[in-house]
C-alpha atoms as a PDB file:
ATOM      1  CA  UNK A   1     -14.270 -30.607  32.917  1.00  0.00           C
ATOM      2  CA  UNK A   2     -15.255 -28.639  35.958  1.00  0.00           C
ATOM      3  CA  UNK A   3     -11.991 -26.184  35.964  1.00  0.00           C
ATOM      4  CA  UNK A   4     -12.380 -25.104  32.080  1.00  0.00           C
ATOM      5  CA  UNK A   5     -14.501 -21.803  32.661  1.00  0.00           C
ATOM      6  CA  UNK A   6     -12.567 -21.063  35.016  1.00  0.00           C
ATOM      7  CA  UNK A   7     -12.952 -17.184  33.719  1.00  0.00           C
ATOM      8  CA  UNK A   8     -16.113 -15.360  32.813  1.00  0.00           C
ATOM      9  CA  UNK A   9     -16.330 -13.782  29.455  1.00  0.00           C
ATOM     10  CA  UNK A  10     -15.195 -10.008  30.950  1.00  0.00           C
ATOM     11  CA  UNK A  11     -11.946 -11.387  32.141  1.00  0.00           C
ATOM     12  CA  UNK A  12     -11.457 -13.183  28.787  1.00  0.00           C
ATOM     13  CA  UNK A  13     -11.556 -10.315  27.176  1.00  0.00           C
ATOM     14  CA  UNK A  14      -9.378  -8.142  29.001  1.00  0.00           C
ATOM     15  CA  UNK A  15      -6.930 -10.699  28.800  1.00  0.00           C
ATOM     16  CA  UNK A  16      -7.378 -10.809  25.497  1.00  0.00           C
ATOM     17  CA  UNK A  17      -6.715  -7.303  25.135  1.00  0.00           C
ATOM     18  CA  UNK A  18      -3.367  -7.303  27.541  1.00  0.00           C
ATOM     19  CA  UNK A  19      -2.385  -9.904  25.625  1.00  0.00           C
ATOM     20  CA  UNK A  20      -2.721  -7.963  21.788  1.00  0.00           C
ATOM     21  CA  UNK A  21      -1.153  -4.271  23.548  1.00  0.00           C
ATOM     22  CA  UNK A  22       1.974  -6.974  25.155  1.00  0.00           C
ATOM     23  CA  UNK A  23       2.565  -8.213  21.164  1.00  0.00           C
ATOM     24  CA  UNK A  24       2.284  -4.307  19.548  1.00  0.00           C
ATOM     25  CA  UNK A  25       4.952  -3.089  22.372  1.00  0.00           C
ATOM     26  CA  UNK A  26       6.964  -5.959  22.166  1.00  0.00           C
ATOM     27  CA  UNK A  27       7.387  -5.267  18.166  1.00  0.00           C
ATOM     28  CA  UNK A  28       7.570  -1.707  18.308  1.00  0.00           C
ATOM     29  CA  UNK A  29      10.024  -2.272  20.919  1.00  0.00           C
ATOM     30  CA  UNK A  30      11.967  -4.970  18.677  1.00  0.00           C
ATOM     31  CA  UNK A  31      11.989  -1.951  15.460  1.00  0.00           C
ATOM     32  CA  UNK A  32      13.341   0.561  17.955  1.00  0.00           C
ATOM     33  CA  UNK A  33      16.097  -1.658  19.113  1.00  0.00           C
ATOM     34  CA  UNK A  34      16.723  -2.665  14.742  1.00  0.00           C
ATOM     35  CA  UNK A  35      16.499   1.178  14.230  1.00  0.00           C
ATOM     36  CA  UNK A  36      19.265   1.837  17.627  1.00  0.00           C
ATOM     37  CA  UNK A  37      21.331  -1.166  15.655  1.00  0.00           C
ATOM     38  CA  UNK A  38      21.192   0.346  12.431  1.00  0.00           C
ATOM     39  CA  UNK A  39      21.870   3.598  13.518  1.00  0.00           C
ATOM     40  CA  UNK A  40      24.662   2.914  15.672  1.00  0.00           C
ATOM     41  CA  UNK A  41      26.590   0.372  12.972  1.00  0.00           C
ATOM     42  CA  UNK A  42      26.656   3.879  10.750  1.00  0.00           C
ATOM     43  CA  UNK A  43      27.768   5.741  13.111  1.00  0.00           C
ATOM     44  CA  UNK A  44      30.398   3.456  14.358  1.00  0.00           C
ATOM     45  CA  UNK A  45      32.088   3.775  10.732  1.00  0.00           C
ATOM     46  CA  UNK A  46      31.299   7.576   9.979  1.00  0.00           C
ATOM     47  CA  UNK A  47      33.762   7.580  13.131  1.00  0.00           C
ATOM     48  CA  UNK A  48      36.591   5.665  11.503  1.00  0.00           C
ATOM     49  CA  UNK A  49      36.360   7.508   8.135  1.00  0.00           C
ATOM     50  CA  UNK A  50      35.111  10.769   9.506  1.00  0.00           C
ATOM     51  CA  UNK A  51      34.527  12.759   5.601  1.00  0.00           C
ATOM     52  CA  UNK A  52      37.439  11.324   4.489  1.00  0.00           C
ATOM     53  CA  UNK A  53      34.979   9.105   2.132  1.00  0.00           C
ATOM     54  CA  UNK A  54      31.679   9.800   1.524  1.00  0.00           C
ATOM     55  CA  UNK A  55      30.863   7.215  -1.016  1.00  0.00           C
ATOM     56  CA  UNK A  56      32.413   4.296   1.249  1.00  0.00           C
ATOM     57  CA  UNK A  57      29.678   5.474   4.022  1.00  0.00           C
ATOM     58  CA  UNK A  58      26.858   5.662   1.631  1.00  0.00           C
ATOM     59  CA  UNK A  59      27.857   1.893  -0.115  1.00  0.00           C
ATOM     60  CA  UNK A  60      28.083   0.786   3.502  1.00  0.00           C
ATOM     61  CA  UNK A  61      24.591   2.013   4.370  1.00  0.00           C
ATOM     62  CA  UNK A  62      23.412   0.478   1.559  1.00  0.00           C
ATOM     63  CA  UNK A  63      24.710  -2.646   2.349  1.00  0.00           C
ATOM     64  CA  UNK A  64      23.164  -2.951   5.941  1.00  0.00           C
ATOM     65  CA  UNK A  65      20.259  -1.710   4.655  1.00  0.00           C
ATOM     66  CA  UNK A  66      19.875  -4.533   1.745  1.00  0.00           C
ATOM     67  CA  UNK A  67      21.129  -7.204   4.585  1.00  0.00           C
ATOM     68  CA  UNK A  68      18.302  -5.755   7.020  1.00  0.00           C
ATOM     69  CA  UNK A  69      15.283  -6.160   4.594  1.00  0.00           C
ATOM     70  CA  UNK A  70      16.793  -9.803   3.363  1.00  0.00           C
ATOM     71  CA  UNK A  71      16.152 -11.127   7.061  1.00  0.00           C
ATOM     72  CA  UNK A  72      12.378  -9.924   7.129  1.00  0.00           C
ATOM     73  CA  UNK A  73      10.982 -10.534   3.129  1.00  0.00           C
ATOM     74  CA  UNK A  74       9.908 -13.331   2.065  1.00  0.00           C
ATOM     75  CA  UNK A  75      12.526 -16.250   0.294  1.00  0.00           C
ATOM     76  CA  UNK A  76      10.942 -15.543  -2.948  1.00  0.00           C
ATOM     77  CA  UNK A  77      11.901 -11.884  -2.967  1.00  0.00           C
ATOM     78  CA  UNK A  78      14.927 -10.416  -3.770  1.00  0.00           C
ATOM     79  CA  UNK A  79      16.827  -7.573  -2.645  1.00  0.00           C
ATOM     80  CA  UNK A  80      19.517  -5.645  -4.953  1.00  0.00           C
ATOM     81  CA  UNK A  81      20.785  -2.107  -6.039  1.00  0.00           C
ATOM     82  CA  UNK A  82      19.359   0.364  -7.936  1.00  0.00           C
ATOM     83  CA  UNK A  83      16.847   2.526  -7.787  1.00  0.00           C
ATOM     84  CA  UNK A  84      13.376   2.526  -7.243  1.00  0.00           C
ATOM     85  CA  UNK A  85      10.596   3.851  -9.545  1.00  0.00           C
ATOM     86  CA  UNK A  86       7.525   4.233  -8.616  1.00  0.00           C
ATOM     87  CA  UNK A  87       4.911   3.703 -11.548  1.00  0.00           C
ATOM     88  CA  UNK A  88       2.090   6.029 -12.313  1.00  0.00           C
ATOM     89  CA  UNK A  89      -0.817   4.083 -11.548  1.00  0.00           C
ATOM     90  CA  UNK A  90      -1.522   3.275  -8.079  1.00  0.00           C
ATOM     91  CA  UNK A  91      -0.496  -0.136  -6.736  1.00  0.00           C
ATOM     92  CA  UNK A  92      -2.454  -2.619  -4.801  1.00  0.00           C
ATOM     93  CA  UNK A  93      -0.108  -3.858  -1.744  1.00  0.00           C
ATOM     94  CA  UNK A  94      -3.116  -6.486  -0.769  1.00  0.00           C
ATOM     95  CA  UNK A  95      -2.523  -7.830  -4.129  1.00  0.00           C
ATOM     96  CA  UNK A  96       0.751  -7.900  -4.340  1.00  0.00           C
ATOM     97  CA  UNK A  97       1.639  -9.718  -1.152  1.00  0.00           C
ATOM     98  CA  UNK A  98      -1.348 -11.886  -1.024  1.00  0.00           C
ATOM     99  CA  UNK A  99      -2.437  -9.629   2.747  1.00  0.00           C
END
């Protein structure tokens, strides 16, 4: 067991720290890139239709919107149309997804 500490405690750390700032960029990097997606997938169709129809856009949005937050929620959640009202008390997010 003579090669196990093979770093002292300060290097652990900072490695421990490169490691957490390599996982926050490589997420916020990963939402840019969904958000570049997104955003181009609209555009590519506002191109086709120009303002010939509005609604067709908006539905089509919608659409990769709904399909979007499907691949990221949990199986036991749903995702539909509608709106969404917000109710006058205040919620409790820990709560409601178990964080």
């Amino acid at each position: 067991m003579a090669g196990r500490n093979k770093y002292s405690d300060d290097e652990k750390q900072k490695n421990r720290h490169k490691y957490k700032q390599s996982f926050t960029g490589d997420l916020m990097s990963y939402a840019a890139l969904m958000g570049e997606s997104f955003t181009s997938k609209i555009n590519s169709l506002a191109q086709i239709i120009r303002d010939a129809h509005y609604p067709s856009l908006g539905t089509y949005k919608e659409r990769l919107l709904m399909s979007m937050i499907k691949h990221f929620i949990p199986k036991r959640y749903d995702v539909g149309t509608g709106f969404i009202i917000f109710p006058t008390e205040e919620i409790d997010f820990n709560k409601l997804f178990h964080i």
